[in-house]
Protein backbone atom coordinates (compact mmCIF):
# COMPACT_ATOMS: atom_id res chain seq x y z
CA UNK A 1 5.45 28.70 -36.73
CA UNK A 2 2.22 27.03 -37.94
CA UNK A 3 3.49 23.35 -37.55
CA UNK A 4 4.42 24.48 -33.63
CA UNK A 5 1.19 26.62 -33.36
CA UNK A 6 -0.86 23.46 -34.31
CA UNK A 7 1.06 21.34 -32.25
CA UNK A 8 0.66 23.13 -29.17
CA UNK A 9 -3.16 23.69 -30.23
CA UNK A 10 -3.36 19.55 -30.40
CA UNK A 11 -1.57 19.21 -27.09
CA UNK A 12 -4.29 21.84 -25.32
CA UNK A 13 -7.37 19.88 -26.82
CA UNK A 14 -5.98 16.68 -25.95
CA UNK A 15 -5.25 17.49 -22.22
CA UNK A 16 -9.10 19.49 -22.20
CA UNK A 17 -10.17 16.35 -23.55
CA UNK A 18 -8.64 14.10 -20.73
CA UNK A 19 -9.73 16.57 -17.78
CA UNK A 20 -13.12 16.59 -19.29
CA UNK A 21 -13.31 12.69 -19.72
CA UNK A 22 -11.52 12.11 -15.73
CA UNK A 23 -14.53 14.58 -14.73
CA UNK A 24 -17.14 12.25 -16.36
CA UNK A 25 -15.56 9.40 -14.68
CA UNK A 26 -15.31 10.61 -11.66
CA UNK A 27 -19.03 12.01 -11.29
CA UNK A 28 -20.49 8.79 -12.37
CA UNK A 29 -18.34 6.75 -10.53
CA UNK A 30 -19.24 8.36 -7.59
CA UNK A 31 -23.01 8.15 -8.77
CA UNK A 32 -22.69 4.48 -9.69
CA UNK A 33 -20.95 3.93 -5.75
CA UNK A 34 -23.32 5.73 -4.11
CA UNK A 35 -26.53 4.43 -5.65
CA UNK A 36 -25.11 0.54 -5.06
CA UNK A 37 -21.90 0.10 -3.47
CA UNK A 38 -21.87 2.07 0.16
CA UNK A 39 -23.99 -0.76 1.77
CA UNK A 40 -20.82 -2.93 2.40
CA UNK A 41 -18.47 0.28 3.54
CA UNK A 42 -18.11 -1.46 6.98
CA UNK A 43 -14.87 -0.33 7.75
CA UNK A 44 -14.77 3.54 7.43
CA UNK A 45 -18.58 3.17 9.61
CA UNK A 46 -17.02 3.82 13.23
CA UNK A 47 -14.49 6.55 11.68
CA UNK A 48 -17.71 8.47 10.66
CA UNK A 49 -19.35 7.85 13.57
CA UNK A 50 -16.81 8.63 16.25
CA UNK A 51 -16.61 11.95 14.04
CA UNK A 52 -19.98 12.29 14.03
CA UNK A 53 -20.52 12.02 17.63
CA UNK A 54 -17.37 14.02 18.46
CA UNK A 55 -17.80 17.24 16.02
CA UNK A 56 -21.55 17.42 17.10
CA UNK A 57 -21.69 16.26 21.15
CA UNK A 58 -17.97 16.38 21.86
CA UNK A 59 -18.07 12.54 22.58
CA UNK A 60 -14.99 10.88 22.48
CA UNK A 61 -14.47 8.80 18.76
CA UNK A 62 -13.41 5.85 21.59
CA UNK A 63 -16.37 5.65 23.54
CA UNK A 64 -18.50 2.73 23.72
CA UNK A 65 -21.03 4.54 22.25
CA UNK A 66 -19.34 4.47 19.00
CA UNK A 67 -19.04 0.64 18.82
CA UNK A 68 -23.26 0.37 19.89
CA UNK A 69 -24.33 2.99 16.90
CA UNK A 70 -22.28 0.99 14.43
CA UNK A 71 -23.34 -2.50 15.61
CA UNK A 72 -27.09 -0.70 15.58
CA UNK A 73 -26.68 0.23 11.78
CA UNK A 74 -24.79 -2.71 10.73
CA UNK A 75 -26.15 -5.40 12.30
CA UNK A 76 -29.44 -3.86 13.45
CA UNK A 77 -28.47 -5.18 16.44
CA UNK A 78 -25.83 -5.42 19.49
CA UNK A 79 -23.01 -8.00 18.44
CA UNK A 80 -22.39 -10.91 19.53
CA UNK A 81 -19.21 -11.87 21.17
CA UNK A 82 -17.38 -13.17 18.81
CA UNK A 83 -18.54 -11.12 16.02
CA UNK A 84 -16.61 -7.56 15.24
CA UNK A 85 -17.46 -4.34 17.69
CA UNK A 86 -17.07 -2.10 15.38
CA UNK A 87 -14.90 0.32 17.43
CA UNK A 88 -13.13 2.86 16.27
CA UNK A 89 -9.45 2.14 16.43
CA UNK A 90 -7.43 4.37 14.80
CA UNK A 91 -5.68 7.30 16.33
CA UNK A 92 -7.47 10.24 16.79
CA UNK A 93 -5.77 12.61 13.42
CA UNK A 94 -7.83 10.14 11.40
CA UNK A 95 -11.17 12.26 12.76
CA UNK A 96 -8.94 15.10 11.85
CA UNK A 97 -8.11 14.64 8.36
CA UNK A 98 -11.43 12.57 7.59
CA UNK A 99 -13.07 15.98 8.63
CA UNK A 100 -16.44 17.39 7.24
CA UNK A 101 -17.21 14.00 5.45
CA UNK A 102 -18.27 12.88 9.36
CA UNK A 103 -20.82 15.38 9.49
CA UNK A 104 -22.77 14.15 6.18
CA UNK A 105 -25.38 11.29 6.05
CA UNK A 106 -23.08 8.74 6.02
CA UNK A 107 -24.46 6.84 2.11
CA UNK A 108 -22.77 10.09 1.04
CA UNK A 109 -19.46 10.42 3.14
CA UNK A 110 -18.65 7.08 2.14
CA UNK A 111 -19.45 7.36 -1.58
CA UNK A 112 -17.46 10.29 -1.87
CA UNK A 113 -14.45 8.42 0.29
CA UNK A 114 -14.94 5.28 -2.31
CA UNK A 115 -14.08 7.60 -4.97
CA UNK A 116 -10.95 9.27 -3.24
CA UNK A 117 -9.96 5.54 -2.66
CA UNK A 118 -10.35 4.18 -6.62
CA UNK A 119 -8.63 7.67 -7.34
CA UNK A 120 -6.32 6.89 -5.07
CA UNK A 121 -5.38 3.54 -6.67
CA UNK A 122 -5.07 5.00 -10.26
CA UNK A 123 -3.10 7.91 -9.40
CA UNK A 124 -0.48 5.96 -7.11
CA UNK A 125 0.18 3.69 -10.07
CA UNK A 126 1.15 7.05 -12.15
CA UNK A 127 2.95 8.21 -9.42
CA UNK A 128 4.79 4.72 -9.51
CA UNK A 129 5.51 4.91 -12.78
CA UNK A 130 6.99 8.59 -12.59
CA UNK A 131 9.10 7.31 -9.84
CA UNK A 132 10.65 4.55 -12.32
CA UNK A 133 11.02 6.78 -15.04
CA UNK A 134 8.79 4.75 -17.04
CA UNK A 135 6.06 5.25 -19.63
CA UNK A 136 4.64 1.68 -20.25
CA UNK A 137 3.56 0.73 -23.93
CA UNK A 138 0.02 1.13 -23.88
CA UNK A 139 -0.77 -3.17 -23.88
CA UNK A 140 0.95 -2.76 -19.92
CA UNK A 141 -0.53 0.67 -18.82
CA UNK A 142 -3.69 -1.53 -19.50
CA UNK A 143 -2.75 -4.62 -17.78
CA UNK A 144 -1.44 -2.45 -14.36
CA UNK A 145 -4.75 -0.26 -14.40
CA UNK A 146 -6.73 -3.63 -14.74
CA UNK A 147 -4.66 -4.80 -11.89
CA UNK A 148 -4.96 -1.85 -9.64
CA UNK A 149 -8.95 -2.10 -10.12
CA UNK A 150 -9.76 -5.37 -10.30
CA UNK A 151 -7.47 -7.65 -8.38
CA UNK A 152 -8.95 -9.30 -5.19
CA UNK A 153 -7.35 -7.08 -2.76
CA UNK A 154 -8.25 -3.89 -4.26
CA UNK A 155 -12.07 -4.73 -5.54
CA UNK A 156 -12.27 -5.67 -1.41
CA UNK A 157 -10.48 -2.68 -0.14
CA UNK A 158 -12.78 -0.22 -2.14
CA UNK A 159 -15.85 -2.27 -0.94
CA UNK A 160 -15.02 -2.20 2.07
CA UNK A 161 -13.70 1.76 2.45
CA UNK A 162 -10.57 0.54 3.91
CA UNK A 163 -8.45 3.28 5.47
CA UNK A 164 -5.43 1.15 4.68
CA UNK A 165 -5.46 2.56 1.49
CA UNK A 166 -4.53 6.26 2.29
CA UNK A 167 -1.24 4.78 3.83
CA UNK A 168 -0.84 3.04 0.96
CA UNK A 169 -1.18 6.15 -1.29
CA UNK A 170 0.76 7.76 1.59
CA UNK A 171 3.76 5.68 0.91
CA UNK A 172 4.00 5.83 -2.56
CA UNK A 173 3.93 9.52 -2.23
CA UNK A 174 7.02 9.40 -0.17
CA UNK A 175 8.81 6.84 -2.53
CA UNK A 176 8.41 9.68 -4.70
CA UNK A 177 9.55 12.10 -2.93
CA UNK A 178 12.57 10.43 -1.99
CA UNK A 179 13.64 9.52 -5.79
CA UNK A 180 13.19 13.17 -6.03
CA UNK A 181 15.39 14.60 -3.76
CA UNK A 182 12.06 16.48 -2.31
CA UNK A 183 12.72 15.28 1.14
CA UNK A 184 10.33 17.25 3.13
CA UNK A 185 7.33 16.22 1.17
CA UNK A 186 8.35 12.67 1.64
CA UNK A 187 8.57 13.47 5.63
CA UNK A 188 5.01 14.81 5.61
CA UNK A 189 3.70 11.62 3.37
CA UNK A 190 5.23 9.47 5.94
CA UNK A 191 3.89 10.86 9.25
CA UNK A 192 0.40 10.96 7.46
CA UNK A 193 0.92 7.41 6.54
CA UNK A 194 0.69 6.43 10.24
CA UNK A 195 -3.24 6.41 10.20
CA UNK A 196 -2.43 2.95 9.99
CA UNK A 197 0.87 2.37 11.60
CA UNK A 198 0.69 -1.64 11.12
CA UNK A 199 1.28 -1.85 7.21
CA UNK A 200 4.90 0.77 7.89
CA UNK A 201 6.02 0.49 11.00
CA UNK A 202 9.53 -1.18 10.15
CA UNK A 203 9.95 0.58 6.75
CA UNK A 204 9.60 4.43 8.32
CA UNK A 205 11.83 3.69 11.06
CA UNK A 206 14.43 2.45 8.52
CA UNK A 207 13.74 5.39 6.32
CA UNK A 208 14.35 7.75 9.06
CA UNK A 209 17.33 5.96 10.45
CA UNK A 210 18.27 6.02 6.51
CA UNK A 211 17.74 9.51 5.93
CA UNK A 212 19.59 10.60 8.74
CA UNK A 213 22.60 9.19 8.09
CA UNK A 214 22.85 9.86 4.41
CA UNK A 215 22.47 13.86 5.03
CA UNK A 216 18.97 13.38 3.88
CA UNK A 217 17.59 15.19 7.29
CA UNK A 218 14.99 17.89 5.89
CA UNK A 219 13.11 14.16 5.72
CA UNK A 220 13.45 13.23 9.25
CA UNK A 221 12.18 16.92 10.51
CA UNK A 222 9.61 17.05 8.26
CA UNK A 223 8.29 13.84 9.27
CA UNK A 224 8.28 14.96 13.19
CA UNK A 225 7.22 18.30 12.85
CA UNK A 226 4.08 16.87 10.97
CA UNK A 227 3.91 14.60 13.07
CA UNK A 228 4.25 15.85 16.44
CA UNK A 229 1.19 18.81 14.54
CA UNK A 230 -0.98 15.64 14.40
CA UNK A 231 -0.57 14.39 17.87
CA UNK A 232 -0.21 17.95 19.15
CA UNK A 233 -3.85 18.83 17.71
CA UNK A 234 -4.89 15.42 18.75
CA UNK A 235 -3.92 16.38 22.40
CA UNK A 236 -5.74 19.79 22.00
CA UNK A 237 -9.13 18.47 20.94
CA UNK A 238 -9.09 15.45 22.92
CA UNK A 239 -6.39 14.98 25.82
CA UNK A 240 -7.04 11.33 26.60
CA UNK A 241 -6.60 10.05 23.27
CA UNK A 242 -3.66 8.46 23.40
CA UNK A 243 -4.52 6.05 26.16
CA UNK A 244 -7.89 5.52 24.78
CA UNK A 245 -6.49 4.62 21.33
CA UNK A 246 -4.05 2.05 23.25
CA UNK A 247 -7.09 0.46 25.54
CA UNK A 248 -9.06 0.15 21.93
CA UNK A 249 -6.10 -1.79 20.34
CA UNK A 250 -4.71 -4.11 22.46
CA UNK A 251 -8.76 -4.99 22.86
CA UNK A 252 -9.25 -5.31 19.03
CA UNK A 253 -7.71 -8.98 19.18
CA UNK A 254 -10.36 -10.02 21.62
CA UNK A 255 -13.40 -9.94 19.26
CA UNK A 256 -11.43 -9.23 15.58
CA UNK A 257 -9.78 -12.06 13.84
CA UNK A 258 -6.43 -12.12 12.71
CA UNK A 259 -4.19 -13.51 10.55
CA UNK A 260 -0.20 -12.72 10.73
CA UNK A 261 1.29 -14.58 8.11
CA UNK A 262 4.32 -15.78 10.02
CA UNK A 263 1.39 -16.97 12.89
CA UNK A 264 -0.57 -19.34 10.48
CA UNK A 265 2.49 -20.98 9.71
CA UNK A 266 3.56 -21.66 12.99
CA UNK A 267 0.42 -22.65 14.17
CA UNK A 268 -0.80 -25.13 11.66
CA UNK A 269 -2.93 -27.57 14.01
CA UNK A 270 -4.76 -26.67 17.37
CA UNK A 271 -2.82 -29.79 19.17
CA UNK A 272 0.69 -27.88 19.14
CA UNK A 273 1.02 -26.89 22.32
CA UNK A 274 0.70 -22.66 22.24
CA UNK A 275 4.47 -21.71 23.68
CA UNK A 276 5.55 -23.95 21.08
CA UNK A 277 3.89 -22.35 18.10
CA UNK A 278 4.59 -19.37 19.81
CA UNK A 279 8.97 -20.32 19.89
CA UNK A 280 8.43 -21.02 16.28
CA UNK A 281 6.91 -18.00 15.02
CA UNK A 282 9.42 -15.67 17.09
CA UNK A 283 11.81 -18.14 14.99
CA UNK A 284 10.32 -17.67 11.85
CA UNK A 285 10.08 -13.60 12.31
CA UNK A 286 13.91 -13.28 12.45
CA UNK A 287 14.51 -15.46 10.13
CA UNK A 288 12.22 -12.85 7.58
CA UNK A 289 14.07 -10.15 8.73
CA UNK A 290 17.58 -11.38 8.59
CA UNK A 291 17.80 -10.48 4.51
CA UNK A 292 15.91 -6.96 5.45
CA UNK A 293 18.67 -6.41 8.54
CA UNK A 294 21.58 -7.32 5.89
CA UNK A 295 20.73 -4.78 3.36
CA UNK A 296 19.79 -1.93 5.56
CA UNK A 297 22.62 -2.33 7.86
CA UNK A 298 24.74 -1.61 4.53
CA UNK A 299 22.31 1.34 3.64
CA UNK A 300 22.44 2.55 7.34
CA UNK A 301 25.67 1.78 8.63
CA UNK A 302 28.05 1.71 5.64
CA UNK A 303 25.84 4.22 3.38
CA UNK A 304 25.65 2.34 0.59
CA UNK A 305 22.28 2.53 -1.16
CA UNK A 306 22.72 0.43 -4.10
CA UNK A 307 19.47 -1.07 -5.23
CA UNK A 308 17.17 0.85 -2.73
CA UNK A 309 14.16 0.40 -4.18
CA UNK A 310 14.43 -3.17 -3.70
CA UNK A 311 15.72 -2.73 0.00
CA UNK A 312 12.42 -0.38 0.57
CA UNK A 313 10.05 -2.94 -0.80
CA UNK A 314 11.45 -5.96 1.32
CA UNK A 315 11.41 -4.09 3.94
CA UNK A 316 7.47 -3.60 3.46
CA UNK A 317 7.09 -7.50 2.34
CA UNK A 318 8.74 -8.54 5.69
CA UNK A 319 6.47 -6.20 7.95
CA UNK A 320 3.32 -7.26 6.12
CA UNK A 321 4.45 -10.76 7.22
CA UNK A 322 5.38 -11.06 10.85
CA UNK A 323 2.87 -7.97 11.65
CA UNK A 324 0.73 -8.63 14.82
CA UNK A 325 -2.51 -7.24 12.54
CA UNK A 326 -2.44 -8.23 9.02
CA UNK A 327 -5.86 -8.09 6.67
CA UNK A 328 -5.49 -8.90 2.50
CA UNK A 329 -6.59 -5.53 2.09
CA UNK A 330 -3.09 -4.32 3.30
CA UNK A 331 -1.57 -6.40 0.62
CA UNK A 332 -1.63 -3.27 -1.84
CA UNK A 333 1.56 -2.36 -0.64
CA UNK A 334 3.21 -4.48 -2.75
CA UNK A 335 1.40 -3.59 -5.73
CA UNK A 336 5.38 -1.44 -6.49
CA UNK A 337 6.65 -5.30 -6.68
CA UNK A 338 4.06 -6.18 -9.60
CA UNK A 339 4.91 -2.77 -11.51
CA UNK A 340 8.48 -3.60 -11.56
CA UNK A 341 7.47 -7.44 -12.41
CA UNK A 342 5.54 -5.50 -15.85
CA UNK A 343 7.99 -3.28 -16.64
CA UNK A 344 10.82 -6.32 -16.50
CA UNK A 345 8.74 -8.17 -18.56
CA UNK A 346 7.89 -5.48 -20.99
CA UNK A 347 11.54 -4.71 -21.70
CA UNK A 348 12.16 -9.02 -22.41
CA UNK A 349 8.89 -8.50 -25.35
CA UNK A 350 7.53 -10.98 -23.26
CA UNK A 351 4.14 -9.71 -23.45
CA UNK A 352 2.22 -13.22 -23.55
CA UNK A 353 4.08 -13.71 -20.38
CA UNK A 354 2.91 -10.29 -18.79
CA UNK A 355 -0.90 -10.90 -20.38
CA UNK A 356 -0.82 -14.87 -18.97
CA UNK A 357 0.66 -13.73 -15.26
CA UNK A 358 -1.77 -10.83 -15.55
CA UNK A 359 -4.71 -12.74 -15.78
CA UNK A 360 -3.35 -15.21 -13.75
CA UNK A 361 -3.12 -13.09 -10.86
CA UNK A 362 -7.07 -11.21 -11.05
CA UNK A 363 -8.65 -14.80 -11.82
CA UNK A 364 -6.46 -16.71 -9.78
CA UNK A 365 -7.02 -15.15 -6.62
CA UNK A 366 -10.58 -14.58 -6.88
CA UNK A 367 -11.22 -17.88 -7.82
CA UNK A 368 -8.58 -19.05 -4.75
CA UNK A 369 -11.28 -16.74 -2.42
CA UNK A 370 -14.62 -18.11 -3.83
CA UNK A 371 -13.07 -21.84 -3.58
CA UNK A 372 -12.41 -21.27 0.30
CA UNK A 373 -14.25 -19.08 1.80
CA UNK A 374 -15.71 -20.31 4.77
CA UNK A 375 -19.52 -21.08 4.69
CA UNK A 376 -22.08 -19.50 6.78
CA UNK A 377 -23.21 -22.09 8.81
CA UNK A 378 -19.64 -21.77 9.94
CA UNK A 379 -19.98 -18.02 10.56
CA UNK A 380 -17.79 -17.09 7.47
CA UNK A 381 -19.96 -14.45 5.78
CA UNK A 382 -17.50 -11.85 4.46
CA UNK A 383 -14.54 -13.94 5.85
CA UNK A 384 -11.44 -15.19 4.30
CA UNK A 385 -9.49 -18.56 4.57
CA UNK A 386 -6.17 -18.57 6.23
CA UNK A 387 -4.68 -19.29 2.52
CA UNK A 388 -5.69 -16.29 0.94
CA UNK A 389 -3.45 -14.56 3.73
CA UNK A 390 -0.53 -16.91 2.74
CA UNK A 391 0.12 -17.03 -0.95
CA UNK A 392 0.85 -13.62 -2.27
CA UNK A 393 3.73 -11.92 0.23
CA UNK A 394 5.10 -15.48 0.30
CA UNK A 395 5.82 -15.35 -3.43
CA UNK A 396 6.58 -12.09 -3.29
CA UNK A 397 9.16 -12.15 -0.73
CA UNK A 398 10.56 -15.44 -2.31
CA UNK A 399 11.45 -13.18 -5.57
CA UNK A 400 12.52 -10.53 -3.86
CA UNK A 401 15.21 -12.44 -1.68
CA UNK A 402 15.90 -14.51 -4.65
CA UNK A 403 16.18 -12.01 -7.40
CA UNK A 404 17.33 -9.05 -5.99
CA UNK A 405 19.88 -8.32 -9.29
CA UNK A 406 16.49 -7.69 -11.81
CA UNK A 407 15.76 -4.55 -9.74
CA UNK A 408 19.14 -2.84 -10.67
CA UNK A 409 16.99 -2.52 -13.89
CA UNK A 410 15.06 -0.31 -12.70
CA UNK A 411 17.88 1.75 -11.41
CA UNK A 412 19.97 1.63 -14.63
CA UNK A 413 16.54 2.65 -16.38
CA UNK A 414 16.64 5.90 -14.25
CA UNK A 415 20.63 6.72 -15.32
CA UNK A 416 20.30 6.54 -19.00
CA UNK A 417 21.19 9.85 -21.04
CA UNK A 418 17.69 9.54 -22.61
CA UNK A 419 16.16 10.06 -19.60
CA UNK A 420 18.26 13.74 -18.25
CA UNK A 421 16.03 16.26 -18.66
CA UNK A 422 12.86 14.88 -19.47
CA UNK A 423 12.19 13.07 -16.28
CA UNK A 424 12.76 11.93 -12.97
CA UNK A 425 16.54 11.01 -12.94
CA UNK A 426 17.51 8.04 -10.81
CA UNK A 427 17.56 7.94 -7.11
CA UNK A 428 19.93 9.86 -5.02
CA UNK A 429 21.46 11.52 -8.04
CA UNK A 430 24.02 14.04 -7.16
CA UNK A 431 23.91 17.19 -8.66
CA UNK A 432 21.21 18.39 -11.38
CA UNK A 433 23.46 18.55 -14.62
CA UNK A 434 25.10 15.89 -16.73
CA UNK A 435 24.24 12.10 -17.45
CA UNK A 436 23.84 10.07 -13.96
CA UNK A 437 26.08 7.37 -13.07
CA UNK A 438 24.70 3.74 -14.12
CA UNK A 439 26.27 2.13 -10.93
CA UNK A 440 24.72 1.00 -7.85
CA UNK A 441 23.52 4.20 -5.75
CA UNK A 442 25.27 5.65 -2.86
CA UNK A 443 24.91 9.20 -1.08
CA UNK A 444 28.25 8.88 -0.16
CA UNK A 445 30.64 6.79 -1.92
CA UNK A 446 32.42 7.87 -5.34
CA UNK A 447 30.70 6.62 -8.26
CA UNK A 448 31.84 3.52 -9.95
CA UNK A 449 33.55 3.78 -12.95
CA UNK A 450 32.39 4.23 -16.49
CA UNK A 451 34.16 0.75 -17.79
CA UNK A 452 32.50 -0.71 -14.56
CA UNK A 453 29.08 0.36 -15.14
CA UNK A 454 29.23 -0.62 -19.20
CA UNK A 455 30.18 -4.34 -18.03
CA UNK A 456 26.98 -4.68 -15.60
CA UNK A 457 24.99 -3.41 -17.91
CA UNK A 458 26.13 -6.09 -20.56
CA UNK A 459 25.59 -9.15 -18.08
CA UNK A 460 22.64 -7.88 -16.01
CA UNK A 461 19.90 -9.98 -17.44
CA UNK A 462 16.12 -8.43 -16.95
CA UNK A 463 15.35 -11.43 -14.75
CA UNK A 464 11.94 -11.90 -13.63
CA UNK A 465 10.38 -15.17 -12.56
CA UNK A 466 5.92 -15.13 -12.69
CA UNK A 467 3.97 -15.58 -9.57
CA UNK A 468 1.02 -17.00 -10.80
CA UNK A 469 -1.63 -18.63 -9.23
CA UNK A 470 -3.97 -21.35 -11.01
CA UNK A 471 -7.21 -19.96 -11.40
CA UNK A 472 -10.14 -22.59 -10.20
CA UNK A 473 -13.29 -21.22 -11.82
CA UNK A 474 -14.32 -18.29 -13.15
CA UNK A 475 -14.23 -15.04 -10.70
CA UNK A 476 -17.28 -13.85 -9.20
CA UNK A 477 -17.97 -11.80 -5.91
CA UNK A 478 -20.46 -13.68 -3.27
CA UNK A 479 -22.46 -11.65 -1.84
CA UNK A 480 -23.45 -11.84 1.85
CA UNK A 481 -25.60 -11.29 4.24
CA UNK A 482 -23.04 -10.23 7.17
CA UNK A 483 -20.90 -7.35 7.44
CA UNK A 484 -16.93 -7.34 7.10
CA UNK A 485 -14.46 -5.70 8.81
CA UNK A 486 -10.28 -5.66 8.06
């Protein structure tokens, strides 16, 4: 009785100890932002604004008056042409759910949001992990938090206060949900996630199509009913938002550079004619989707969910590339990709491999910014060259189409007996009792059988080839004299 007395004593100090220690972090984080880092939040500026200007004179977040107050603060002056407006874009629940923070001075509002964001990033890699079933040695739980807070794409993001990253968090909630069975929270996580409807727009239609036809529905109603609550409070508080929100974005390409992947690649010199750059990237967006069609049309249509994971994360890699709007900033999404890369590697002891493509990665693509970045004679302060856009969902999607067997790892990690009852159980798992089958998942289908299952196991090698990058010098971030914007 003493032995389990001081055991449960130990346990209670050492979780006081952690929310004691995440409480210092978190105040002097937010401290440390506030005192140094808000200067360069460009991106959440016309979010507080239009807030501002609609919670205290009723002004619509899409007035032009937005665009002239952030230009005013950011510039100290009008913009230029072909510099960013600084509009508010978004649709209008984003006011909603970015609430009181609009009516404080805005050093504040976005010191506190840069703090939700880093939060964001550390808790969605936990929430990753609880998804997989997996409690990384403590060599990778400190390679994937150095990723998650210092790789290129998230150091800018958090500069930046880039709403992108609530859908990311968003999503990862909903993988979540899904891999456990609670289907209405995953609904809810999804409609939220449309703040920024670009970085999900193929994956929650397959999801819902998905869901529907496995008997998975609660997710599909939850997901409407939230979201027809957003739009239907939307409509209440402002009843011309919708058309407002459309005018804004089909302007934002007229002053905002961007940079689909699948469009720099069809479009590699000015003297190609523009219908046929145009022929080849309509080409060269089918051809991305033909591997995401294949696999979903057997989740869909033939309900056979084997390897979904995989399915859900090429799904994302392919939007990410042929999407009309694209920023790096976005490229978080695949961060699931990387954690499945570790944990692969982990369970091969190939941790020189995991510390080498680790570092490889951070470096690498800091070094690949600071070596390209366009100069500011030639207006590139805070810009990005075309390449930065390229590499990462290339390789990425390259794995994923070309190993798609490693990732029935992760599903066979989620069906051993080790696992029932102290964890998350494997996807789609039917029933709450007894040792999941190690097969591929299906909702529907009759489980595969034991000699089966044994046999995979045996010859499924943990497979996992390393994206790496070269690193060029040693990483440093520029700083500059013009504002950003994603």
């Amino acid at each position: 009785m003493k032995t389990a007395n001081g055991t449960n004593s130990s346990k209670l100090a050492g979780w006081i100890l952690l929310i004691i220690g995440a409480y210092i972090f978190a105040v002097a984080s937010t401290i440390a932002i506030y005192q140094n880092l808000t200067v360069g939040a460009t991106d959440i500026y016309p979010t507080w604004e239009g807030g501002k200007l609609f919670w205290e004179d009723n002004l619509s977040p899409y007035d032009n008056k937005v665009g002239i107050q952030s230009q005013l603060a950011i510039y100290d002056r009008l913009a230029k042409e072909d510099e960013d407006q600084f509009q508010f874009v978004y649709p209008f629940y984003l006011i909603i759910l970015f609430g009181p923070l609009a009516l404080l001075e805005f050093q504040l509002a976005a010191a506190i949001f840069m703090e939700f964001l880093l939060l964001l990033l550390i808790g969605s890699l936990a929430l990753q992990l609880d998804t997989l079933g997996w409690l990384p040695k403590p060599i990778t739980l400190a390679l994937l938090l150095l990723t998650v807070i210092t790789s290129y794409f998230s150091v800018r993001g958090l500069l930046l206060a880039q709403p992108a990253f609530l859908a990311f968090g968003f999503h990862i909630a909903a993988y979540w949900g899904i891999a456990r069975r609670r289907d209405g929270f995953a609904g809810v996580m999804l409609a939220l996630s449309t703040i920024k409807p670009q970085t999900g727009y193929i994956l929650i239609l397959l999801l819902l199509l998905w869901a529907f036809r496995n008997d998975r529905r609660q997710l599909v109603t939850s997901f409407f009913m939230t979201f027809t609550l957003l739009a239907g409070v939307s409509f209440i508080l402002l009843p011309e938002w919708f058309s407002e929100w459309r005018h804004r974005v089909f302007n934002y390409s007229n002053y905002a550079e961007t940079y689909p992947v699948a469009h720099i690649l069809t479009h590699p010199f000015d003297q190609i004619p523009d219908a046929i750059s145009l022929i080849g990237q309509i080409v060269l967006s089918g051809l991305i989707l033909i591997p995401v069609a294949k696999y979903w049309y057997k989740a869909i249509i033939k309900q056979d969910s084997t390897n979904f994971f995989w399915g859900v994360m090429l799904a994302m890699c392919a939007s990410l590339l042929i999407a009309p709007r694209v920023a790096t900033t976005y490229y978080i999404e695949l961060y699931p990709v990387l954690f499945v890369a570790a944990y692969l590697l982990e369970k091969r002891g190939s941790y020189t491999l995991l510390i080498m493509g680790t570092l490889f990665f951070i470096i690498g693509y800091w070094a690949l910014h600071i070596a390209t970045v366009p100069s500011v004679e030639e207006h590139g302060a805070g810009k990005e060259s075309p390449i930065v856009y390229l590499i990462f969902p290339i390789l990425i999607y390259w794995w994923l189409y070309a190993k798609p067997g490693a990732w029935l790892r992760v599903d066979m990690l989620q069906a051993r007996p080790a696992l029932v009852g102290k964890g998350p159980r494997r996807l789609f798992t039917q029933g709450t009792t007894g040792v999941p089958e190690t097969g591929g998942i299906s909702e529907t289908n009759p489980a595969p059988q034991a000699e089966q299952d044994t046999k995979i196991a045996e010859t499924t090698k943990p497979a996992v080839d390393t994206l790496e990058t070269k690193p060029e010098e040693t990483p440093k971030i520029e700083g500059s004299t013009e504002p950003t914007k994603e």
